[in-house]
N, C-alpha and C. Protein backbone atom coordinates (compact mmCIF):
# COMPACT_ATOMS: atom_id res chain seq x y z
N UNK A 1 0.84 -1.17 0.00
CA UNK A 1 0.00 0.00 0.00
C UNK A 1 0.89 1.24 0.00
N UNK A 2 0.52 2.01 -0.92
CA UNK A 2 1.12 3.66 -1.08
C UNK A 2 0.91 4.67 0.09
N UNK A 3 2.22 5.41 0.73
CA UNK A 3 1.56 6.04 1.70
C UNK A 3 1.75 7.23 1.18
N UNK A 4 0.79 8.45 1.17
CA UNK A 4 0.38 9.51 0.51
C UNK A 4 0.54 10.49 1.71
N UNK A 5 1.12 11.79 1.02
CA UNK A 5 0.61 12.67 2.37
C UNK A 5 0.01 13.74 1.47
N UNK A 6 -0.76 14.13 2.80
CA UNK A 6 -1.89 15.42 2.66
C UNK A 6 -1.89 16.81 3.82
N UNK A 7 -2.23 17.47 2.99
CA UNK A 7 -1.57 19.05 3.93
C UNK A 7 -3.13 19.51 3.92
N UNK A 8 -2.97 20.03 5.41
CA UNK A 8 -4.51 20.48 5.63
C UNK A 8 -4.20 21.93 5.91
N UNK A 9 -5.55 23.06 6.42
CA UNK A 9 -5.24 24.16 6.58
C UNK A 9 -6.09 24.06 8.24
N UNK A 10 -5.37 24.42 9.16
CA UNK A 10 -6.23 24.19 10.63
C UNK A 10 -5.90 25.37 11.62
N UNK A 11 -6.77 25.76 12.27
CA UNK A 11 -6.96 27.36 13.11
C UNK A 11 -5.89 26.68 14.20
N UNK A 12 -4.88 27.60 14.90
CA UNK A 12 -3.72 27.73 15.28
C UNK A 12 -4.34 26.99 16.97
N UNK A 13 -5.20 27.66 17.39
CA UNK A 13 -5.57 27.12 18.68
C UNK A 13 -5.74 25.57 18.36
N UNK A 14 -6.91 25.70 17.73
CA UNK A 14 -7.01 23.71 17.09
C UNK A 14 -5.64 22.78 17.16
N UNK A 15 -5.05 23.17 16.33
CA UNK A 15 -3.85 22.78 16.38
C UNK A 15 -2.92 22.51 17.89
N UNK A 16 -3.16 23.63 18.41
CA UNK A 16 -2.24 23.65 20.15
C UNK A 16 -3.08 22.16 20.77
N UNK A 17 -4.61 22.72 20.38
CA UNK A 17 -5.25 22.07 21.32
C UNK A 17 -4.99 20.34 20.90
N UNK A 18 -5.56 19.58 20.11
CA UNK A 18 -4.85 18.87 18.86
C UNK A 18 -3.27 17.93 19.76
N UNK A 19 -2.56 19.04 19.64
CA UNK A 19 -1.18 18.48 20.19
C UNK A 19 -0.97 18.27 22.04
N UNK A 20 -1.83 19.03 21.76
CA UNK A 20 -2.02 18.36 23.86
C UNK A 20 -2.53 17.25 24.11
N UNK A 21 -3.52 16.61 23.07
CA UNK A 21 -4.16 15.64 23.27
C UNK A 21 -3.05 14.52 22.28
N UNK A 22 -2.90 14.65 21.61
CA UNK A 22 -1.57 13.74 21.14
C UNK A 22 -0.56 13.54 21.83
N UNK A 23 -0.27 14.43 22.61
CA UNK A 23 1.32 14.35 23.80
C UNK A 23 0.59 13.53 24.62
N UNK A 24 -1.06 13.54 25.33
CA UNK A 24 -1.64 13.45 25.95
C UNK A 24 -1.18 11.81 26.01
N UNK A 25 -1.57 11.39 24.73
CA UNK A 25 -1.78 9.54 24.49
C UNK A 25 -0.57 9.25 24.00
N UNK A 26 0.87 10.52 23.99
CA UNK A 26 2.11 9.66 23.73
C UNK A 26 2.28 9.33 22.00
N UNK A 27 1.87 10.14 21.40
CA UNK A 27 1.49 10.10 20.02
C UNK A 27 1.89 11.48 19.32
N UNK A 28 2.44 11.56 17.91
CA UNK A 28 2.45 12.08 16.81
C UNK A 28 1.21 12.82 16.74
N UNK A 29 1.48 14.10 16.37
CA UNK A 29 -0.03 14.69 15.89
C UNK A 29 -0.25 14.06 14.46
N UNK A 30 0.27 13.92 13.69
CA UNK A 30 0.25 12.46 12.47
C UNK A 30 -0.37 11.62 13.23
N UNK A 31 0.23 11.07 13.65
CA UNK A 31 -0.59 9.68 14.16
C UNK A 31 -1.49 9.67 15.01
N UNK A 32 -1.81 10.59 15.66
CA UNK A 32 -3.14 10.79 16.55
C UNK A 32 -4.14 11.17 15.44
N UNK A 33 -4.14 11.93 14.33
CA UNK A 33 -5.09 11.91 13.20
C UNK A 33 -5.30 11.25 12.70
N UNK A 34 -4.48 9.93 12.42
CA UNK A 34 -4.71 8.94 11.56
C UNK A 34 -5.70 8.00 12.43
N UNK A 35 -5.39 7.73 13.83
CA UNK A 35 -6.17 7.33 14.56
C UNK A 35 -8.14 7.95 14.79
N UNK A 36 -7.35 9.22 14.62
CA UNK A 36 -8.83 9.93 14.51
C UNK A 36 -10.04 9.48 13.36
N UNK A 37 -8.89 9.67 12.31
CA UNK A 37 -9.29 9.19 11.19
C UNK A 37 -10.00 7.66 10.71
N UNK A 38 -9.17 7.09 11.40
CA UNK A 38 -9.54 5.24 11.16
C UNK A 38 -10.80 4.99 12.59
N UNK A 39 -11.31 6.00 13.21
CA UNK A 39 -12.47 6.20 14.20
C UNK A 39 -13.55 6.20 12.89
N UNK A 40 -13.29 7.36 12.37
CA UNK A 40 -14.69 7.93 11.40
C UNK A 40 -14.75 6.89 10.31
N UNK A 41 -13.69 6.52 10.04
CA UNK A 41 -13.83 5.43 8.67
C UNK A 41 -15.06 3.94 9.64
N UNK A 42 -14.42 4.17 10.77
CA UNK A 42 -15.35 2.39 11.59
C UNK A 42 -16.60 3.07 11.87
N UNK A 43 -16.95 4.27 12.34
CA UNK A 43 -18.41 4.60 12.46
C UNK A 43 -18.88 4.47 11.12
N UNK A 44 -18.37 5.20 10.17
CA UNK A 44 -18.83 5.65 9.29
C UNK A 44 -19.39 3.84 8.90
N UNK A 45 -18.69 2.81 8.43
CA UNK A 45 -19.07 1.52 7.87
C UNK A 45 -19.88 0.81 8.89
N UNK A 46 -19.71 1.29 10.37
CA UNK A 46 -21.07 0.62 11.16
C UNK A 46 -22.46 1.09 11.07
N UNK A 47 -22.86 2.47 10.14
CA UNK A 47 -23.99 3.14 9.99
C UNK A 47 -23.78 2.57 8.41
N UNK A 48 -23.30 2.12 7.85
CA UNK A 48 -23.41 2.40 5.82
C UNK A 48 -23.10 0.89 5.33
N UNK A 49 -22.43 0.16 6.05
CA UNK A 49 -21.60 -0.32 5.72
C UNK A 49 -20.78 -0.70 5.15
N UNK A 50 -20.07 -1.76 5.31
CA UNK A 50 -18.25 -1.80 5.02
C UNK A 50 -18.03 -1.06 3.20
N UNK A 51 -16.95 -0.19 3.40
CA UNK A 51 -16.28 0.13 2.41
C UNK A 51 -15.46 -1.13 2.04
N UNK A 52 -15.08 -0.83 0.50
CA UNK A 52 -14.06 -1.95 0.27
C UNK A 52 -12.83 -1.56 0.01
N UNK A 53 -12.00 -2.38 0.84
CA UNK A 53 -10.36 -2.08 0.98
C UNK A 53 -10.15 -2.39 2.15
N UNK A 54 -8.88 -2.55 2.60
CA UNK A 54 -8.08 -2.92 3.99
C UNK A 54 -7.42 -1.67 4.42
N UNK A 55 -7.61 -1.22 5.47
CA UNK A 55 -6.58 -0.44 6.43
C UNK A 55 -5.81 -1.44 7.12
N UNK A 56 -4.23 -1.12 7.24
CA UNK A 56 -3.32 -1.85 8.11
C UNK A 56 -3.68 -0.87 9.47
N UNK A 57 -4.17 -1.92 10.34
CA UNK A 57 -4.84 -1.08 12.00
C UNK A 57 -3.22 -0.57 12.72
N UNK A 58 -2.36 -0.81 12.23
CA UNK A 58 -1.04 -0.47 13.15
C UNK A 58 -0.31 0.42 11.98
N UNK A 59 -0.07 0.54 10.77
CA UNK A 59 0.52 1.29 10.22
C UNK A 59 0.63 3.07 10.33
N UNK A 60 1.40 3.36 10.70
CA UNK A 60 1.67 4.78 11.12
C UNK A 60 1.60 5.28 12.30
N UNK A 61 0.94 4.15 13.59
CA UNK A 61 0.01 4.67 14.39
C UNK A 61 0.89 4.12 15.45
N UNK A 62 0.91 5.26 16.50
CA UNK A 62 2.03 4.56 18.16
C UNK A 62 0.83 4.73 18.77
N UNK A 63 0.78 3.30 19.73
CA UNK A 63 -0.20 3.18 20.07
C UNK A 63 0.00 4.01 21.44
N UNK A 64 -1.95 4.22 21.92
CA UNK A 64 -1.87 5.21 22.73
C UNK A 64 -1.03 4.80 24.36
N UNK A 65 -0.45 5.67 25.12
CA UNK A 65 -0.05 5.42 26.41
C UNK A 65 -0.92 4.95 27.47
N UNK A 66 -0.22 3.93 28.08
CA UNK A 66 -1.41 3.73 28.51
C UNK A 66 -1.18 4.40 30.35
């Protein structure tokens, strides 16, 4: 699988706030989004269901602190 990156545009507080909660769980603000991200992709297919394709559940992602 190809890993792609993408540049977003995000309000400066968001962002602070964002990275507190990523330091929070010991995580990448990358990888706390991607996590965010692979949240909305599993709601999203438990209301629609399943998209087709595989996410690797560990790729990119440090898991949170526990």
């Amino acid at each position: 699988m190809a890993i792609k990156s993408v540049s977003i545009r995000i309000e400066e507080e968001m962002l602070r706030k964002l990275s507190y909660v990523a330091d929070y769980e010991g995580r990448s603000i990358n990888s706390h989004i991607l996590v965010l991200i692979r949240q909305d992709i599993k709601t999203f297919e438990n209301k629609h269901g399943e998209i087709e394709g595989e996410i690797e559940p560990g790729l990119n992602v440090k898991p949170a602190r526990k």
